[in-house]
PDB file of N, CA and C in Angstrom:
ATOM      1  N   UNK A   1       8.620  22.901  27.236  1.00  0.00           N
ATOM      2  CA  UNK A   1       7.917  22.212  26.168  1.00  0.00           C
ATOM      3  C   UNK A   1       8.788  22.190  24.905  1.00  0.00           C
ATOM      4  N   UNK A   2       8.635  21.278  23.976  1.00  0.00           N
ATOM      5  CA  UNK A   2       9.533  20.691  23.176  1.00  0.00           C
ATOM      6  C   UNK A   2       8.964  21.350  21.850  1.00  0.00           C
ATOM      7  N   UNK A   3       9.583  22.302  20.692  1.00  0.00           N
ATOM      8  CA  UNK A   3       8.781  23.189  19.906  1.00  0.00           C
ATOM      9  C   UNK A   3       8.678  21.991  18.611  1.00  0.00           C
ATOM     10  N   UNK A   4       7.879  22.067  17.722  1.00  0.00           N
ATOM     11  CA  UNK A   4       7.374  21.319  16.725  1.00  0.00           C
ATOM     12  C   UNK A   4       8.198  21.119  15.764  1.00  0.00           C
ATOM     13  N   UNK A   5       9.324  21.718  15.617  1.00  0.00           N
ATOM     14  CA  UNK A   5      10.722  21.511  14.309  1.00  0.00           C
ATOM     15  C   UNK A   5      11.403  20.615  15.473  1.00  0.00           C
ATOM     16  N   UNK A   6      11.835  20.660  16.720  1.00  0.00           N
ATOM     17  CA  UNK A   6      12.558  19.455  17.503  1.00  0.00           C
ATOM     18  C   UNK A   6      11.401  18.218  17.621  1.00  0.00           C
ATOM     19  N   UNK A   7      10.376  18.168  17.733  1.00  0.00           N
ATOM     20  CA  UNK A   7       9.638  16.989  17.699  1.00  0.00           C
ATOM     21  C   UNK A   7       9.563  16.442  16.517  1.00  0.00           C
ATOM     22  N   UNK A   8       9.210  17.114  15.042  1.00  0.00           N
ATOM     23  CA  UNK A   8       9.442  16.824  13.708  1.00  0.00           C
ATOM     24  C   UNK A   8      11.094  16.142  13.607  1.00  0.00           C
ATOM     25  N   UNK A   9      12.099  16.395  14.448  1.00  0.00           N
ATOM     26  CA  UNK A   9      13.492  15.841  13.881  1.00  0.00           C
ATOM     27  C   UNK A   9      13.396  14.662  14.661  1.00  0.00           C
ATOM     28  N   UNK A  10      12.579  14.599  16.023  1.00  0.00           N
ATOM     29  CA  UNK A  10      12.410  13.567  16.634  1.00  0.00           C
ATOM     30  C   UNK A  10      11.884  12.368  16.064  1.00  0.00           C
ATOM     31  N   UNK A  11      11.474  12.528  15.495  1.00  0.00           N
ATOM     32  CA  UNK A  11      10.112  11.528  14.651  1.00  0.00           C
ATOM     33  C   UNK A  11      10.767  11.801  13.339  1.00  0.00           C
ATOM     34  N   UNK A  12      11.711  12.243  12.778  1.00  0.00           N
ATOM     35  CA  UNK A  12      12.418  11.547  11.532  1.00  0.00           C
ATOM     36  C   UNK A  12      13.368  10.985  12.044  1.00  0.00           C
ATOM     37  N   UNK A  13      14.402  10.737  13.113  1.00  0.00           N
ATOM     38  CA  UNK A  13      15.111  10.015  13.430  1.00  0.00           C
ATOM     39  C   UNK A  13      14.455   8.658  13.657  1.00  0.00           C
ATOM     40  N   UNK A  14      13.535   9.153  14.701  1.00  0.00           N
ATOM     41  CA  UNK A  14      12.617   7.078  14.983  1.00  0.00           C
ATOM     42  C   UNK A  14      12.574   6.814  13.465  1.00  0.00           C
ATOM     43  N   UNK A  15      11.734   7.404  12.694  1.00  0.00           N
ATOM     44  CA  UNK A  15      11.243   6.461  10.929  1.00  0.00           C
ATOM     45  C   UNK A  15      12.638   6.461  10.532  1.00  0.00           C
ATOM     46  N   UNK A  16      13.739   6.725  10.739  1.00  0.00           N
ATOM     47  CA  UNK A  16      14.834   6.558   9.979  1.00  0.00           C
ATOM     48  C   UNK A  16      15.507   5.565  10.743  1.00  0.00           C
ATOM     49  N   UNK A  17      15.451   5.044  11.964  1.00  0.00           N
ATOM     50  CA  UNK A  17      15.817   3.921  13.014  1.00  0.00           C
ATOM     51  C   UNK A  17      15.397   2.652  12.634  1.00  0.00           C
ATOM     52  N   UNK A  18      14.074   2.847  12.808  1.00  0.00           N
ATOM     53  CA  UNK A  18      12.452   1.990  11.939  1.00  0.00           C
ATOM     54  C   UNK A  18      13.010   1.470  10.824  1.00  0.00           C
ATOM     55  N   UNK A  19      13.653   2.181  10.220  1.00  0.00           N
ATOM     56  CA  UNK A  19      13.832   1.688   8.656  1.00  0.00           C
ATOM     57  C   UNK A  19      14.828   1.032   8.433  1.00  0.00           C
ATOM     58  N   UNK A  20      16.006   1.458   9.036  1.00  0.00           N
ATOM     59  CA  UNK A  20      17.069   0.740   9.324  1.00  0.00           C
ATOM     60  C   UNK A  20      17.015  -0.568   9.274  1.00  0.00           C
ATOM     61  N   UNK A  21      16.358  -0.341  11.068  1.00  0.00           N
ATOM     62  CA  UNK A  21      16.522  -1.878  11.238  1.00  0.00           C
ATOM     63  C   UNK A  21      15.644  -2.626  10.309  1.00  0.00           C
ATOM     64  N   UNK A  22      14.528  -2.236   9.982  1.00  0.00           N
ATOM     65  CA  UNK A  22      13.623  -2.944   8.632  1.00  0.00           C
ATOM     66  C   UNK A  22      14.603  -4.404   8.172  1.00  0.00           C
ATOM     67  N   UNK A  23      15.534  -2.703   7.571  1.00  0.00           N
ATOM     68  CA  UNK A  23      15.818  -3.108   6.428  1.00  0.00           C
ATOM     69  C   UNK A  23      17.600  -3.936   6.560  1.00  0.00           C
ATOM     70  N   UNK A  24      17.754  -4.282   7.786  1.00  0.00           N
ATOM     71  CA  UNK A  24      18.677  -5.142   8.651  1.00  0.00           C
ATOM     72  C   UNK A  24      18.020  -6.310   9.004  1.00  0.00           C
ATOM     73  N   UNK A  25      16.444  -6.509   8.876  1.00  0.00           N
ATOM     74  CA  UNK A  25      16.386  -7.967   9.249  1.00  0.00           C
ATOM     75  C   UNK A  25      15.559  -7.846  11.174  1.00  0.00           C
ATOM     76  N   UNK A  26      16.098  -6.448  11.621  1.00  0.00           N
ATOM     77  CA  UNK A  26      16.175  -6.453  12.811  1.00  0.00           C
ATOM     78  C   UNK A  26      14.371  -6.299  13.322  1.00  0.00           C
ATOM     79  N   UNK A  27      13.527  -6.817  14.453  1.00  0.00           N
ATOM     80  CA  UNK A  27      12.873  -6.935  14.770  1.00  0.00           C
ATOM     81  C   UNK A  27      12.760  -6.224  15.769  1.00  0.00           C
ATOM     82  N   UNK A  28      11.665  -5.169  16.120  1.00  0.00           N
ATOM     83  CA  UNK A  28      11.876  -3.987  17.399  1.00  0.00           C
ATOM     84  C   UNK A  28      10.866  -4.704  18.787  1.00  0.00           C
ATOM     85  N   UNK A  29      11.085  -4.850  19.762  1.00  0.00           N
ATOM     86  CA  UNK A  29      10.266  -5.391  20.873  1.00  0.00           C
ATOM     87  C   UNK A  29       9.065  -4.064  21.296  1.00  0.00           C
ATOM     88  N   UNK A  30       7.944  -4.396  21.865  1.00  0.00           N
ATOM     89  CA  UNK A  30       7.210  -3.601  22.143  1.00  0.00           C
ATOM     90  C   UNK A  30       7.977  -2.466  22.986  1.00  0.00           C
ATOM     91  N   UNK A  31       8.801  -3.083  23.971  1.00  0.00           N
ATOM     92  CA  UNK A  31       9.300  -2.238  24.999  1.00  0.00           C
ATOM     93  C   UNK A  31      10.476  -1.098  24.105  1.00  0.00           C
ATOM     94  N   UNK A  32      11.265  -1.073  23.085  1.00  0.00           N
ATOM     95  CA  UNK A  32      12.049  -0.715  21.921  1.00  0.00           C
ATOM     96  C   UNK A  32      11.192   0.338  22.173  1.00  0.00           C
ATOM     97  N   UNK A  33       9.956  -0.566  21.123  1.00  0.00           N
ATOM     98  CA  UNK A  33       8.832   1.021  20.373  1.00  0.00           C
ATOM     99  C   UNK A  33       8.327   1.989  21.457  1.00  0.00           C
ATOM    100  N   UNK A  34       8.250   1.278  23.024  1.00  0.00           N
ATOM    101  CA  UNK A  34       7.794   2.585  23.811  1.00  0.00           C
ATOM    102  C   UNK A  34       8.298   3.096  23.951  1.00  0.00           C
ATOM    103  N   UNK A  35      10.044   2.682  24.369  1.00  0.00           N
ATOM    104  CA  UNK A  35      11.314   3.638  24.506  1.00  0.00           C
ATOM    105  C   UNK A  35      11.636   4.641  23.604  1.00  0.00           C
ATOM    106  N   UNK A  36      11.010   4.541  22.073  1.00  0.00           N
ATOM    107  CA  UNK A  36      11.223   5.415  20.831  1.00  0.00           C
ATOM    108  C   UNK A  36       9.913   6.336  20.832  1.00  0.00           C
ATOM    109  N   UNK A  37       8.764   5.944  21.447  1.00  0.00           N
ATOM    110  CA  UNK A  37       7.657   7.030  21.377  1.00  0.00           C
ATOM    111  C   UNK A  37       8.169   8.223  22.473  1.00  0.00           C
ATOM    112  N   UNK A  38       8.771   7.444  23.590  1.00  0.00           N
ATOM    113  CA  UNK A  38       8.718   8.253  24.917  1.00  0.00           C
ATOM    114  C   UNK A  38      10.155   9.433  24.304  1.00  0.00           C
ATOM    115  N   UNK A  39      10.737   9.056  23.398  1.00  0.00           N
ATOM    116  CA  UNK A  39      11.864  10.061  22.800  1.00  0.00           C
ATOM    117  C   UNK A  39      11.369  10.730  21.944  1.00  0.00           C
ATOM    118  N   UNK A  40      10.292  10.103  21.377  1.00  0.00           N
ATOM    119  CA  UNK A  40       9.626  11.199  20.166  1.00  0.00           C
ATOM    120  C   UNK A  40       8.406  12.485  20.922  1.00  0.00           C
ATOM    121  N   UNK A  41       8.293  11.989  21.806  1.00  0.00           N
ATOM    122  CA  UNK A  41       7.521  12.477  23.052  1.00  0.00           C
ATOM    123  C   UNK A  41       8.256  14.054  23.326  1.00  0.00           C
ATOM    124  N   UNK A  42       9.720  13.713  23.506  1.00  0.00           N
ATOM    125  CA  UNK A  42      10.224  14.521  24.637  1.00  0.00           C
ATOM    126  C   UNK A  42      10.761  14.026  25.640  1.00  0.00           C
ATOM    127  N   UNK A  43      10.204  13.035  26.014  1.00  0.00           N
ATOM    128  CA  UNK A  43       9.996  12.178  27.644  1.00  0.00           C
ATOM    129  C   UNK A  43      11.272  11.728  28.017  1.00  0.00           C
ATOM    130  N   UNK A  44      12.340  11.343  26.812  1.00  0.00           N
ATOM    131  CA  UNK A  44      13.739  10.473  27.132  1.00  0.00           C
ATOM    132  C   UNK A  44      14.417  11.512  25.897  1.00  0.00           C
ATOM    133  N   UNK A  45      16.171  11.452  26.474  1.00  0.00           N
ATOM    134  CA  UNK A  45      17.177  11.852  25.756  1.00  0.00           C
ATOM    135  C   UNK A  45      17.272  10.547  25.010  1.00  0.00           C
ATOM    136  N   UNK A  46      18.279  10.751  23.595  1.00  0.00           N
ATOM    137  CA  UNK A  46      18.290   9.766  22.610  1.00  0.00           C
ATOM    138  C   UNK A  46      19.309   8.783  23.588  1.00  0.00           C
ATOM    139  N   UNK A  47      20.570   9.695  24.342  1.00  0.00           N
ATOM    140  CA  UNK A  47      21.239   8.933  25.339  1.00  0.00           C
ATOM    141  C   UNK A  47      20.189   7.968  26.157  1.00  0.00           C
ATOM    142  N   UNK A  48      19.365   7.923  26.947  1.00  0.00           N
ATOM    143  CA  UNK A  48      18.628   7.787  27.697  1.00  0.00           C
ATOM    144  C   UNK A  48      18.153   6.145  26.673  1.00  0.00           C
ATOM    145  N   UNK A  49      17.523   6.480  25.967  1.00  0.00           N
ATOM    146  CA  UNK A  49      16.894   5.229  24.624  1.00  0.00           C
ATOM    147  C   UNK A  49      17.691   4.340  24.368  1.00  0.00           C
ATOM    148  N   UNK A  50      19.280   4.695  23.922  1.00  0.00           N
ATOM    149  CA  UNK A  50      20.149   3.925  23.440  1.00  0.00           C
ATOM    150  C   UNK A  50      20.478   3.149  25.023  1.00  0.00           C
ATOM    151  N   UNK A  51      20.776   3.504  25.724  1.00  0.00           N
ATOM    152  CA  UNK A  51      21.287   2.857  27.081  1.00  0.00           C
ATOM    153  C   UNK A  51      20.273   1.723  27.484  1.00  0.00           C
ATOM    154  N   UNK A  52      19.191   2.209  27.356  1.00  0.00           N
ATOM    155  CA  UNK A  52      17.768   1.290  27.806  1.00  0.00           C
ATOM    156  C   UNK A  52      18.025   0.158  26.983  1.00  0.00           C
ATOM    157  N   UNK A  53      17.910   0.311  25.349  1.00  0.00           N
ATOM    158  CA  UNK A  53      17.904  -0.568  24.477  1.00  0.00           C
ATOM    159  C   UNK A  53      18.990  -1.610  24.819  1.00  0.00           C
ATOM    160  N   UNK A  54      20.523  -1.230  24.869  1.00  0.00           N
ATOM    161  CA  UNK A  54      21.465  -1.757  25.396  1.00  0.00           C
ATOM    162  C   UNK A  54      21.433  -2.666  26.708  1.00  0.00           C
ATOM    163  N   UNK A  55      20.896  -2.152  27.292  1.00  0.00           N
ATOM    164  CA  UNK A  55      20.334  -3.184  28.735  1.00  0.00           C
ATOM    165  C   UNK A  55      19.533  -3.927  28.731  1.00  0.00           C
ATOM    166  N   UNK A  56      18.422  -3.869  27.810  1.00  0.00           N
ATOM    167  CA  UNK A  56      17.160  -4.776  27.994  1.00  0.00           C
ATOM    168  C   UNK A  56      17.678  -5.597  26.651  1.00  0.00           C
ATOM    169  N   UNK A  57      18.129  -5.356  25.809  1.00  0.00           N
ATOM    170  CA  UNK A  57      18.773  -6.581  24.607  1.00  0.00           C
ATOM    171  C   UNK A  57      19.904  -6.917  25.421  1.00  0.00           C
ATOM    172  N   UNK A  58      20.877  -6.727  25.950  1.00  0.00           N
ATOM    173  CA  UNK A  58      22.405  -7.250  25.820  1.00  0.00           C
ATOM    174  C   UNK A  58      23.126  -6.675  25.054  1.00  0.00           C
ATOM    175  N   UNK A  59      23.017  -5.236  24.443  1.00  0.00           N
ATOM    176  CA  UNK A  59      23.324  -5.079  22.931  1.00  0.00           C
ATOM    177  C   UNK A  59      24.630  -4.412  23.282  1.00  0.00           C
ATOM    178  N   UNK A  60      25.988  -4.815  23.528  1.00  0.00           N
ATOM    179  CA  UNK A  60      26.723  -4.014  23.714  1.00  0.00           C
ATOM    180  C   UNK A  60      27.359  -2.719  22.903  1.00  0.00           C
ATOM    181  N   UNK A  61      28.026  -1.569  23.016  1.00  0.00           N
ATOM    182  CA  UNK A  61      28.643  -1.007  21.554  1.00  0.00           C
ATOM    183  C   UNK A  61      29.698  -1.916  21.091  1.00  0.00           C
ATOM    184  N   UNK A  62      29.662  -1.090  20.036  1.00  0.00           N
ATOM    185  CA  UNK A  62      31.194  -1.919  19.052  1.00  0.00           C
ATOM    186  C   UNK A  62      32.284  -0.854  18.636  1.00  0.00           C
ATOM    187  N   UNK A  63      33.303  -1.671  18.721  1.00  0.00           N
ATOM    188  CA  UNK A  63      34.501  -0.203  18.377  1.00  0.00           C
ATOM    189  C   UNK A  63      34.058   0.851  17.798  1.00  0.00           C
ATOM    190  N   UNK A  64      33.194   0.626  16.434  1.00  0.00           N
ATOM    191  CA  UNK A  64      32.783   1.942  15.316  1.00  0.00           C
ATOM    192  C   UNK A  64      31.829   2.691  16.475  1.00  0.00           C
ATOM    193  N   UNK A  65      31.079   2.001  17.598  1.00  0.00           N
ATOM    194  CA  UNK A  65      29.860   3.167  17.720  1.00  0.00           C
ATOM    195  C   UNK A  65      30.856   3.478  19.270  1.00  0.00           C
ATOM    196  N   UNK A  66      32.400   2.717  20.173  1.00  0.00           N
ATOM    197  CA  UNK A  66      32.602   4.043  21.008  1.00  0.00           C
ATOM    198  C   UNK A  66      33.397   5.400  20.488  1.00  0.00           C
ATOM    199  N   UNK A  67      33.593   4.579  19.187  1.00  0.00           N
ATOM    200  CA  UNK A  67      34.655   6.280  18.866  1.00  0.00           C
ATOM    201  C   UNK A  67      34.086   6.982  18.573  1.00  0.00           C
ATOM    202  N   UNK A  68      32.351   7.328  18.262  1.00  0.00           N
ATOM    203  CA  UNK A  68      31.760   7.961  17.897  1.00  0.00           C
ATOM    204  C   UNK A  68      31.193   8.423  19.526  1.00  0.00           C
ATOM    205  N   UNK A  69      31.063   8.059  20.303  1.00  0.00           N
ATOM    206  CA  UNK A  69      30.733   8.800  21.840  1.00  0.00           C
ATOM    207  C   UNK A  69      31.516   8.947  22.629  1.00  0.00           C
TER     208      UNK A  69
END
């Protein structure tokens, strides 16, 4: 079970994702927001979310985000 300071960082990363894209213009699909509950959950690694997202948009990385993985 996932203790309440890792679910609390979980759920400031989504509102800080959320906001992002807000504030990019970017529009989240229902299937996005389940993929981000099921991480705020516990249920999915952030790996796990980003890969999904990437497959179901087309969204490939970009130079800045492989040097960072």
């Amino acid at each position: 079970m996932m203790s309440s300071a890792e679910r609390e960082r979980r759920l400031a990363a989504a509102r800080y994702a959320r906001a992002t894209m807000a504030l990019e213009g970017i529009t989240q699909s229902p299937t996005v927001m389940v993929q981000i509950e099921r991480f705020v959950a516990g249920e999915l690694s952030i790996e796990q979310v980003i890969a999904s997202v990437r497959k179901t948009t087309a969204c490939q990385p970009t130079e800045m985000t492989k040097k960072k993985q």
